[in-house]
Protein backbone atom coordinates (compact mmCIF):
# COMPACT_ATOMS: atom_id res chain seq x y z
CA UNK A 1 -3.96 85.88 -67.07
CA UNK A 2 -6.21 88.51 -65.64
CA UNK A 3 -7.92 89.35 -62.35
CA UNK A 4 -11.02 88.69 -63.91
CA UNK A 5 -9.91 85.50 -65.38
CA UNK A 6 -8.24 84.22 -62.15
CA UNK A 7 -11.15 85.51 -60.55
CA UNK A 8 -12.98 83.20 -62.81
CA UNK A 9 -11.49 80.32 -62.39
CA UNK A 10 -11.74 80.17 -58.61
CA UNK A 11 -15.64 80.11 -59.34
CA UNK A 12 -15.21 77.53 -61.97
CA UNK A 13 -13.24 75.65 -59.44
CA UNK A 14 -15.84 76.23 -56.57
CA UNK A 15 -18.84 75.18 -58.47
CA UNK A 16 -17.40 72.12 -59.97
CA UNK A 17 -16.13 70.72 -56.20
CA UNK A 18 -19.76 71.81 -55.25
CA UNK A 19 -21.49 69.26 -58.42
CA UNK A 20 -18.75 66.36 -57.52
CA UNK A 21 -19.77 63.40 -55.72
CA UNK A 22 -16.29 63.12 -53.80
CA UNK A 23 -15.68 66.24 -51.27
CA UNK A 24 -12.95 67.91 -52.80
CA UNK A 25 -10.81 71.16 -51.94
CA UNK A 26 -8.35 72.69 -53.97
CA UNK A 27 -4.80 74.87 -53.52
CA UNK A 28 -3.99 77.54 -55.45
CA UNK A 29 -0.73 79.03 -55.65
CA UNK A 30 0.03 82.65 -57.06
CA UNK A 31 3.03 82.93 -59.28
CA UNK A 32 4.83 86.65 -60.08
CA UNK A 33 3.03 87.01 -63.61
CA UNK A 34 -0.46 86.09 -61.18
CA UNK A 35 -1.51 83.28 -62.97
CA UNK A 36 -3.29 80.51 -61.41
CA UNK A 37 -2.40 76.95 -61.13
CA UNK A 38 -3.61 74.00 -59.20
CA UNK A 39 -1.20 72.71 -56.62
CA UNK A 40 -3.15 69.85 -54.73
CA UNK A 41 -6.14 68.40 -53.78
CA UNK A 42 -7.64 66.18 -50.75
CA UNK A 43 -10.56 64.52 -49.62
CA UNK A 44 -12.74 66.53 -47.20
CA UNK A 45 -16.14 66.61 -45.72
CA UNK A 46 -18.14 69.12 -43.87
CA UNK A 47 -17.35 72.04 -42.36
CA UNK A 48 -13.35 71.35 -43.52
CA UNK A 49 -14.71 71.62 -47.02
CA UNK A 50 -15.90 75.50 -46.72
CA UNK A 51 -13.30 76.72 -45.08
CA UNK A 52 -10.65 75.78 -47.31
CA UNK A 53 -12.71 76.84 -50.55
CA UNK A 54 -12.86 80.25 -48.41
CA UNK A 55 -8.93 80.01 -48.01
CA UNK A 56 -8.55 79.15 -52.00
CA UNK A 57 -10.34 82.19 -52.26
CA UNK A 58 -8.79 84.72 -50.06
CA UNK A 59 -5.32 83.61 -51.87
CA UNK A 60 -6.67 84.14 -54.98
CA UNK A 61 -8.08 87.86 -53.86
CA UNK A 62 -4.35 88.30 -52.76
CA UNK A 63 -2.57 87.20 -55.64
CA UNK A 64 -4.93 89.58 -57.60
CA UNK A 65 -4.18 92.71 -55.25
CA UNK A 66 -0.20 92.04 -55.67
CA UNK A 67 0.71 90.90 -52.12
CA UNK A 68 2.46 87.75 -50.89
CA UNK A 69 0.63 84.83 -50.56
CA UNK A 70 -0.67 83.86 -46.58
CA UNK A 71 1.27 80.49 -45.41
CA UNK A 72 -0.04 77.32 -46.19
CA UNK A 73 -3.62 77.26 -44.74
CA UNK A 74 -4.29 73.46 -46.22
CA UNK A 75 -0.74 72.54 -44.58
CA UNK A 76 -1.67 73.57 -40.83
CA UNK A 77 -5.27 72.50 -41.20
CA UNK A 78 -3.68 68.79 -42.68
CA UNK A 79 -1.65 68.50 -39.37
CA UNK A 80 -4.55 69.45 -37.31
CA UNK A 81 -6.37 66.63 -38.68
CA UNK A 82 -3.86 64.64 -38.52
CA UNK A 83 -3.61 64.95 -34.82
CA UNK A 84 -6.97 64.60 -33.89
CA UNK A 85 -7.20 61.27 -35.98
CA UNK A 86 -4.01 60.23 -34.08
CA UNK A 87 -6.18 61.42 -30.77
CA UNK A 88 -8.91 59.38 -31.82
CA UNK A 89 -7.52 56.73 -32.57
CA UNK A 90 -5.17 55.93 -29.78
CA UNK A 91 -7.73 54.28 -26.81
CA UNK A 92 -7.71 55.80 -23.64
CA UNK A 93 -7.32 54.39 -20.52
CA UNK A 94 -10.93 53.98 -19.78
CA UNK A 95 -11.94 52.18 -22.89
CA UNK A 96 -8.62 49.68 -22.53
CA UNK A 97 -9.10 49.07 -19.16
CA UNK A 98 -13.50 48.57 -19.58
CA UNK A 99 -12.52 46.18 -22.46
CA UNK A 100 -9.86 44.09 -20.37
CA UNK A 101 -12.68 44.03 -17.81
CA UNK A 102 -15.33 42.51 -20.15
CA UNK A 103 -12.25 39.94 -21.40
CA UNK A 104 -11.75 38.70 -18.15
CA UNK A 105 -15.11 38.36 -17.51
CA UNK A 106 -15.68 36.31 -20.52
CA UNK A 107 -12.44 34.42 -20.10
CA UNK A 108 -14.25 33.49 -15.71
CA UNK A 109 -17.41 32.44 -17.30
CA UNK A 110 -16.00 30.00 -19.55
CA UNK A 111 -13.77 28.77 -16.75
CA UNK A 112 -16.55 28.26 -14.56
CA UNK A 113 -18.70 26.75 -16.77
CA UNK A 114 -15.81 24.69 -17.85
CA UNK A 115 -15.13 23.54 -13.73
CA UNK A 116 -18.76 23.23 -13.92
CA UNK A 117 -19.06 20.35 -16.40
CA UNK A 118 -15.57 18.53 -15.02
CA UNK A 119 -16.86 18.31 -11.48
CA UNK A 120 -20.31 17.03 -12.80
CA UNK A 121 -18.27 14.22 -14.77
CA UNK A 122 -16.25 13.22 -12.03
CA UNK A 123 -19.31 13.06 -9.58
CA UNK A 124 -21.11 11.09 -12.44
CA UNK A 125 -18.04 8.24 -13.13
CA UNK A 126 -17.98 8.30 -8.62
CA UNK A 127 -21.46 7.13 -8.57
CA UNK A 128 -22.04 5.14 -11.55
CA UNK A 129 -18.53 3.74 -12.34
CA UNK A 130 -15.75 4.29 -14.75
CA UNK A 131 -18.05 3.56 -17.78
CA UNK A 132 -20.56 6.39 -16.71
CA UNK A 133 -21.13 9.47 -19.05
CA UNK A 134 -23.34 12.43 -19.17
CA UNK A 135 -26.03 13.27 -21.64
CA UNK A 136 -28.28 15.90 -22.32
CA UNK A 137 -31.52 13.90 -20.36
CA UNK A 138 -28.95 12.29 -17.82
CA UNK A 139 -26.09 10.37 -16.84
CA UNK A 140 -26.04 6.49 -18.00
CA UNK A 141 -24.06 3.43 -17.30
CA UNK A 142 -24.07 0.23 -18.15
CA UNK A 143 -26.69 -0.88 -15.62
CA UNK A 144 -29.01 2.38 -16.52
CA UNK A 145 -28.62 1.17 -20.13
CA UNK A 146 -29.98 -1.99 -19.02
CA UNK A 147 -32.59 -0.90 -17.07
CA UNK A 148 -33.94 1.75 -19.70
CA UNK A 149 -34.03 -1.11 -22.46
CA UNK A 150 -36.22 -3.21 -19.96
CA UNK A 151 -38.49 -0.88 -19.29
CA UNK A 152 -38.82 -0.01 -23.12
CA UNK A 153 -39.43 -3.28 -23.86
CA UNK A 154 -42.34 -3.79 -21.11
CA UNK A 155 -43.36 -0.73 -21.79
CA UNK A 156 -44.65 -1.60 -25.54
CA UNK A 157 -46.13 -4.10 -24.12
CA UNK A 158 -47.85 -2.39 -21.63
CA UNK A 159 -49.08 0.08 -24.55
CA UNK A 160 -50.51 -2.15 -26.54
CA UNK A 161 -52.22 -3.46 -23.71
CA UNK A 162 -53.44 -0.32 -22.00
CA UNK A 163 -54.59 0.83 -25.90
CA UNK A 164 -56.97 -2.14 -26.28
CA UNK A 165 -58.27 -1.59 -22.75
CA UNK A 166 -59.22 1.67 -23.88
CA UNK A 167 -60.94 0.44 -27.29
CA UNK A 168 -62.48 -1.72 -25.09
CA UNK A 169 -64.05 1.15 -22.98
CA UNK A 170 -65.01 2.29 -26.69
CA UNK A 171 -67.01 -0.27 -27.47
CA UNK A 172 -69.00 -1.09 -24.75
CA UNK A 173 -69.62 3.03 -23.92
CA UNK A 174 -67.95 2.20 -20.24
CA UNK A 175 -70.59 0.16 -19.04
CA UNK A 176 -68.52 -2.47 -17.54
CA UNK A 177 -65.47 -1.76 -15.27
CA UNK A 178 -66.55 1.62 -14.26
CA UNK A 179 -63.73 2.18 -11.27
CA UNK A 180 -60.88 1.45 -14.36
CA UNK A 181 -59.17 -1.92 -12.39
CA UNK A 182 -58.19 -2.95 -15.96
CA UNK A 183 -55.39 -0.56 -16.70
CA UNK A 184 -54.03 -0.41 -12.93
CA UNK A 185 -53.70 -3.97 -13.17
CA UNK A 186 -52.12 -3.26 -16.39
CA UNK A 187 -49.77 -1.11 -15.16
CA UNK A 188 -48.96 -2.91 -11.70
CA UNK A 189 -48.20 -5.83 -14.15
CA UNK A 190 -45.73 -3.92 -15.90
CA UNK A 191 -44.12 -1.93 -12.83
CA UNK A 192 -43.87 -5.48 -10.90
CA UNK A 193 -42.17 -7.18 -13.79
CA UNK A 194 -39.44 -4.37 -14.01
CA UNK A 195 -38.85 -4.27 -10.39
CA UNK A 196 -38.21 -8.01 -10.48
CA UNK A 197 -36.28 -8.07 -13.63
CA UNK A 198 -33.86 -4.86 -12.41
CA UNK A 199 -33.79 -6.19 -9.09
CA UNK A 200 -35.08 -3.07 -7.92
CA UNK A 201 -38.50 -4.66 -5.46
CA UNK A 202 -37.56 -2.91 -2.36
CA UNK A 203 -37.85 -4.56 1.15
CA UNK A 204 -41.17 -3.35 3.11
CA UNK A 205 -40.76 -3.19 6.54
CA UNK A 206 -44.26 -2.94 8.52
CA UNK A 207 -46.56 -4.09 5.84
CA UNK A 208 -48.53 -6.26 7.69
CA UNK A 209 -50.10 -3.34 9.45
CA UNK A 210 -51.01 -2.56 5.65
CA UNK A 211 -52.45 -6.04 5.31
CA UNK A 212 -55.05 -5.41 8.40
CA UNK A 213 -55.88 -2.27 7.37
CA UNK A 214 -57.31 -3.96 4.14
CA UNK A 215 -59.68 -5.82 6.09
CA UNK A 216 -61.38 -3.03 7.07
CA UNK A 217 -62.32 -2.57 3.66
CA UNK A 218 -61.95 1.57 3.90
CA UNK A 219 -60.58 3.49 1.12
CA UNK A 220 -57.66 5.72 2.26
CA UNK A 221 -55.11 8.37 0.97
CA UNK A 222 -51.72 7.31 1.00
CA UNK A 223 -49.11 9.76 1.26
CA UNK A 224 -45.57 9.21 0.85
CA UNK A 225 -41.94 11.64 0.26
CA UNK A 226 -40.70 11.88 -3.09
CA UNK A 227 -37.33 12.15 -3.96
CA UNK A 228 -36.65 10.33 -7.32
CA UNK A 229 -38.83 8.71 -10.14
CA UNK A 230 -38.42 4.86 -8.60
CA UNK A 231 -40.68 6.28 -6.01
CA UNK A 232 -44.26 5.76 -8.12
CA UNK A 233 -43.52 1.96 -9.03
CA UNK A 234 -42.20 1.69 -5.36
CA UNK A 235 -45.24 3.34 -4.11
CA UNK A 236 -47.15 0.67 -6.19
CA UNK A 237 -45.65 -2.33 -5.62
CA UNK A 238 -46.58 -1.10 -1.95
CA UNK A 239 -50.03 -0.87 -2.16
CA UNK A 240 -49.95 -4.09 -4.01
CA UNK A 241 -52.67 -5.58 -6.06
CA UNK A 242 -55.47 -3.23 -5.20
CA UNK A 243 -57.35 -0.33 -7.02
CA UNK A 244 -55.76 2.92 -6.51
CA UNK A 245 -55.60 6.29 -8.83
CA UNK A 246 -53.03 8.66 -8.43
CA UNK A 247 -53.14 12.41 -7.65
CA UNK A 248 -50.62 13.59 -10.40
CA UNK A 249 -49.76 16.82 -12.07
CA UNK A 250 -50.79 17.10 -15.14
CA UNK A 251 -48.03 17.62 -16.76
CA UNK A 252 -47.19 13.80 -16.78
CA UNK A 253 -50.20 13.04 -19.28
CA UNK A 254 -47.90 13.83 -21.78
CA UNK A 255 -44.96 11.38 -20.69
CA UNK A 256 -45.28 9.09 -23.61
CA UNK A 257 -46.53 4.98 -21.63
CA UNK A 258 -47.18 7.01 -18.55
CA UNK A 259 -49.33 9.47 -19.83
CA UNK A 260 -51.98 6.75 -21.49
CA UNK A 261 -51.92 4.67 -18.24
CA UNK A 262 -53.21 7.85 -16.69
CA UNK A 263 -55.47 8.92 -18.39
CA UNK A 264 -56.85 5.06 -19.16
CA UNK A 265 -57.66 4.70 -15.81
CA UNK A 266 -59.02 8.26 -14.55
CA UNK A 267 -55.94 9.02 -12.39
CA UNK A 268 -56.85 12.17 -10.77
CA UNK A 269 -54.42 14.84 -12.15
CA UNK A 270 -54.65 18.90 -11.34
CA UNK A 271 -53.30 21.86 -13.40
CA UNK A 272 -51.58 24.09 -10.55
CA UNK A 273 -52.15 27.09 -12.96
CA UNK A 274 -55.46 26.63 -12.74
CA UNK A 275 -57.64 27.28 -10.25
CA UNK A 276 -60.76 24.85 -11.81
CA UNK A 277 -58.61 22.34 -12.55
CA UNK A 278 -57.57 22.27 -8.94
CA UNK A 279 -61.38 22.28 -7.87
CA UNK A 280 -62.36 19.44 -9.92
CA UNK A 281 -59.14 17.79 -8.97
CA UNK A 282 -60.45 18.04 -5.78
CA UNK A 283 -64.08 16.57 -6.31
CA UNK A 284 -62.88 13.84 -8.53
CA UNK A 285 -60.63 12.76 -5.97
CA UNK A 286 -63.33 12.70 -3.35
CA UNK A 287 -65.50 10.40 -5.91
CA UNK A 288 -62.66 8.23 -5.88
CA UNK A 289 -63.13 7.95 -1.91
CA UNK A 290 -66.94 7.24 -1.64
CA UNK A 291 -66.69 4.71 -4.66
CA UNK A 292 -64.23 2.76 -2.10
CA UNK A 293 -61.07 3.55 -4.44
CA UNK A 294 -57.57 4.06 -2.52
CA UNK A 295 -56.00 7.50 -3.44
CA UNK A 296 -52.10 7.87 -3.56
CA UNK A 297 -49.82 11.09 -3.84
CA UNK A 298 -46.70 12.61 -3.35
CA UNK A 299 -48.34 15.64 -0.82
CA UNK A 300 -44.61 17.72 -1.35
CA UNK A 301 -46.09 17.91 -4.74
CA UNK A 302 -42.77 17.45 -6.49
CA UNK A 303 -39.03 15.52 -6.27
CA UNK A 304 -37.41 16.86 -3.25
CA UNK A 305 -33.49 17.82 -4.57
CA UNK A 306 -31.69 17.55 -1.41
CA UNK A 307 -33.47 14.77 0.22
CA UNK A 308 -34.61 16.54 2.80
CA UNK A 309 -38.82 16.43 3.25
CA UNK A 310 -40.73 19.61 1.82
CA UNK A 311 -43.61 21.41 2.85
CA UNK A 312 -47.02 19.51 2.38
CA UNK A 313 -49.56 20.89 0.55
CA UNK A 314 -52.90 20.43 1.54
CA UNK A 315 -54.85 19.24 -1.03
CA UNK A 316 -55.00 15.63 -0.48
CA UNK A 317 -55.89 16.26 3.53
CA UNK A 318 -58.24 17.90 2.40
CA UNK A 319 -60.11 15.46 0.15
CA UNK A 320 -59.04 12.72 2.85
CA UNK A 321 -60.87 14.97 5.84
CA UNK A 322 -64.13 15.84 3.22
CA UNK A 323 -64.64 12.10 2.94
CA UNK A 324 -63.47 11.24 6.37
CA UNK A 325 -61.12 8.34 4.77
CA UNK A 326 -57.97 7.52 6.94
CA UNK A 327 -54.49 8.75 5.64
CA UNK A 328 -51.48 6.33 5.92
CA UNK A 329 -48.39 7.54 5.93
CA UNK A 330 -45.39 5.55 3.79
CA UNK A 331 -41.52 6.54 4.11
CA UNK A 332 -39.72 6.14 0.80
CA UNK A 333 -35.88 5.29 1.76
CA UNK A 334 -32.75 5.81 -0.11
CA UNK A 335 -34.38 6.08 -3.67
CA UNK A 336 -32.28 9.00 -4.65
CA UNK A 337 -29.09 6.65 -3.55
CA UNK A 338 -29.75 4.46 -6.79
CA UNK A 339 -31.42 7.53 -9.49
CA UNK A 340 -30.78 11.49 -8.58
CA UNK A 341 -32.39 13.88 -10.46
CA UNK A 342 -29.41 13.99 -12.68
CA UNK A 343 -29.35 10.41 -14.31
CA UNK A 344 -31.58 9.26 -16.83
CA UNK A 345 -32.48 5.50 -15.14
CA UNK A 346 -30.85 4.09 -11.65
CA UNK A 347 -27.19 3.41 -12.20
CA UNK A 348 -27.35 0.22 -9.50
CA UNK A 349 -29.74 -1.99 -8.26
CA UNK A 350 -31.67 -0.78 -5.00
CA UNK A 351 -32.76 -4.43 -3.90
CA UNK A 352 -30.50 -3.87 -0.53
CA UNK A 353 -30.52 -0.50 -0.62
CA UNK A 354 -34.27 0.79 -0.71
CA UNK A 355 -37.49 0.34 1.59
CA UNK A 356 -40.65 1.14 2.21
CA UNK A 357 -41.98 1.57 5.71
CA UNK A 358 -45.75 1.73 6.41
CA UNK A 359 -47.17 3.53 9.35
CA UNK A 360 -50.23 2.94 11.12
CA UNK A 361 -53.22 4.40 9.31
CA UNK A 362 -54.38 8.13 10.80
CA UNK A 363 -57.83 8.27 11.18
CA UNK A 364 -60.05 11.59 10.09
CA UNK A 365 -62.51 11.33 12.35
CA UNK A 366 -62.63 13.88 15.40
CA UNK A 367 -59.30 15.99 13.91
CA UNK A 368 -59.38 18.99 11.76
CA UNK A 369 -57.88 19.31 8.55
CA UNK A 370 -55.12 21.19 9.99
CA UNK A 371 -54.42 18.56 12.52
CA UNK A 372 -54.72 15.59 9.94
């Protein structure tokens, strides 16, 4: 074969590696009669790709010109590779060490959460017995169970009853019953009934000061600490038999029972997110006042966690010192002994283990809201 032909050839070669889809280089070796034959091939990309069509080349050129051929180019550029692959893919100290770190960390989370949930069991079976378990709402027991079919049941009841109350209101365009007695009876009915039924009516020390004070025939705001949900029907079964609204949040409108007795009977409830909700909150609740309608609230405006009282806020003072209306003061005890915040219903009966003390009514007159 001749120069020209090996010469050629190499082009052939070159053009046909440059047209293939796979990167492609190929060795040439020169033989004594300087023919040309094909002595490997190898994947490549890039930059690897030129330079070995340049080395094919330059062996050709030499094998034409009648001097030895250079050593192995593809052979020291192969272990080169090599190496740096073998570099690249050992992990160095850094990355094995950062990836142990984020292994351990996964492996403490899943302890913790882990501790997390068995500590929450065994605090759950301590306080509600052996047969105590833990759901997604809150912890149940036996007794819970009990409880939370009774008030179920009652509840319907109460539903149906509260509903035609309110087609009631319908029909007759709330001419009649304008102050809503209907549905608080309706709803003292059913919170009396449960508290009897559970054995849950707690003992009320002081109440006869409570008594007197309804002689006077004064609306008032009554204020009381809140620590777990037994506190509203305990508030209630307080107050007794009279016509009161609550100042609520509105978020319980949409508690399914609860929410319909609220909004039946124009309990007062405020938006915190809103700034003219809370202003009509407040004049509602002062309409309440001058109609002669007691007004009841939780001032800490939520379920103290630890027991321990909260900061008032001052929005019922405030409608209490407007309309000059006395505030009485009730202390809640040992509610959150028979229903924390984690169980669904009470897990015992609270018969000898909650009360409600009244306190002597605080009059409005001649203090300032601050001082109220």
């Amino acid at each position: 074969m001749t120069k020209n032909h090996s010469l050629f050839a190499v082009v052939l070669a070159a053009a046909a590696c440059s047209q293939s889809q796979h990167q492609v280089v190929l060795g040439f070796s020169a033989p004594r009669h300087h023919g040309l034959s094909i002595i490997g091939s190898k994947s490549l990309t890039g930059d690897s790709r030129q330079r070995r069509l340049v080395a094919a080349s330059s062996s050709v050129a030499s094998s034409a010109g009648d001097t030895p051929p250079s050593p192995s180019v593809y052979e020291e550029e192969t272990e080169t590779e090599a190496k740096a692959e073998a570099e690249a893919s050992t992990p160095t100290p850094t990355a094995t060490a950062s990836s142990a770190a984020e292994d351990s960390t996964d492996i403490g989370t899943i302890d913790r959460r882990s501790r997390k949930k068995q500590e929450r069991a065994e605090m759950i079976r301590a306080e509600g017995g052996r047969l105590a378990f833990d759901t997604k709402f809150g912890a149940l027991n036996p007794y819970a169970i009990y409880y939370g079919l009774t008030s179920i049941v009652l509840g319907l009841v109460w539903f149906v009853a509260l509903s035609t109350a309110q087609l009631f209101y319908f029909v007759t365009r709330n001419r009649f019953d304008k102050k809503r007695r209907i549905p608080v009876f309706l709803s003292h009915v059913w919170g009396t009934l449960l508290l009897r039924m559970t054995r849950n009516f707690p003992v009320m020390e002081n109440r006869d000061v409570l008594l007197d004070f309804y002689k006077q025939q004064k609306a008032a705001m009554f204020v009381a600490n809140h620590n777990s949900w037994m506190d509203i029907p305990f508030l209630g079964a307080t107050i007794g038999w009279r016509n009161y609204k609550f100042v609520a949040k509105k978020e319980l409108e949409r508690v399914p029972i609860l929410g319909k007795a609220i909004m039946c009977a124009k309990n007062v409830c405020v938006d915190r997110s809103d700034r003219r909700s809370q202003l009509m909150t407040l004049k509602a609740g002062m309409n309440w006042l001058k109609e002669g309608v007691h007004l009841t609230t939780f001032p800490e405006g939520t379920r103290s966690r630890s027991g321990k009282l909260m900061k008032f806020k001052n929005g019922a003072f405030k409608m209490a010192h407007k309309m000059q209306a006395p505030v009485v003061p009730l202390s809640i005890v040992a509610s959150a002994k028979i229903m924390p915040s984690h169980w669904m219903f009470p897990f015992r009966p609270g018969r000898s283990i909650c009360k409600v003390v009244v306190h002597d009514p605080v009059e409005s007159d001649g203090k300032t809201e601050e001082e109220l």
